[in-house]
Protein backbone atom coordinates (compact mmCIF):
# COMPACT_ATOMS: atom_id res chain seq x y z
CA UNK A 1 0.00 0.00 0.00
CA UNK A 2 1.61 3.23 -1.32
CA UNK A 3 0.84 6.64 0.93
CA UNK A 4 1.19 10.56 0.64
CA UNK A 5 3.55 10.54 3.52
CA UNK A 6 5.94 8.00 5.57
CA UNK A 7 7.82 4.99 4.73
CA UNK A 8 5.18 3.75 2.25
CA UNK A 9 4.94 6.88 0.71
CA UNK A 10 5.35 6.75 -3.49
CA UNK A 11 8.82 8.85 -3.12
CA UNK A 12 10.08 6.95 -0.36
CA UNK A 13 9.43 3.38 -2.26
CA UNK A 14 10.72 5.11 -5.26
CA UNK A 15 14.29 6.16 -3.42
CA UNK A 16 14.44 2.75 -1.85
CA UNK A 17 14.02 1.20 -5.64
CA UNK A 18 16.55 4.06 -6.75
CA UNK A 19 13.88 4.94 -9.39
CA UNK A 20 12.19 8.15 -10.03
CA UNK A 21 8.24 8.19 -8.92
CA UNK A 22 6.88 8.06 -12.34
CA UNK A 23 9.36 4.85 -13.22
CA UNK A 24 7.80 3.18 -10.24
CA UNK A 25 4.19 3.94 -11.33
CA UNK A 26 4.65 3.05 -14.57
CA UNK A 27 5.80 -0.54 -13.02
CA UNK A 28 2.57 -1.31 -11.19
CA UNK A 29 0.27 -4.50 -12.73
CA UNK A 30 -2.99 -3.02 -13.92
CA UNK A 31 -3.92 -6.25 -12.42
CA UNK A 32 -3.86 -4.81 -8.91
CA UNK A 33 -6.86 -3.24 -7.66
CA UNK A 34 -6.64 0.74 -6.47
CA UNK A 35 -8.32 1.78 -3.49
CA UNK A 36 -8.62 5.58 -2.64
CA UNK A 37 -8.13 6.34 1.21
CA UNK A 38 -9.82 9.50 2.14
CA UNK A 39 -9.50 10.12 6.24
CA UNK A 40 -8.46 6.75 7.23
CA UNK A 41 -11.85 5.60 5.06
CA UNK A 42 -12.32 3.60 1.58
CA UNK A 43 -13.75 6.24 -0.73
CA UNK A 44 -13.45 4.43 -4.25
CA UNK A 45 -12.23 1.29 -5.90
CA UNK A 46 -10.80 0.61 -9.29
CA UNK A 47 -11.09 -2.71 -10.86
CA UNK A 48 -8.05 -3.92 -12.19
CA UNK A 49 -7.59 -4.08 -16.15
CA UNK A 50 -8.09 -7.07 -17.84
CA UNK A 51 -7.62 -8.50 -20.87
């Protein structure tokens, strides 16, 4: 689970992969479900891609 801020934020993974933010992203299965966190609540899901 990525977050704005912390050790799972997108920068920090990105530093730890030594890749730039938008490398990382680019590198994430549009298999894997998104879930948008709003306040500590689930506020949207999106399917993954298939096909």
């Amino acid at each position: 689970m990525f977050a704005r801020e912390g050790a799972n934020s997108l920068r920090a993974m990105a530093e730890a992969a030594g890749w730039m933010v938008y490398s990382l992203m680019n590198h994430l299965s549009p298999e894997i479900p998104r879930v948008f966190i709003r306040g500590g609540v689930p506020v949207a899901l999106r399917e993954p891609v298939i096909g």
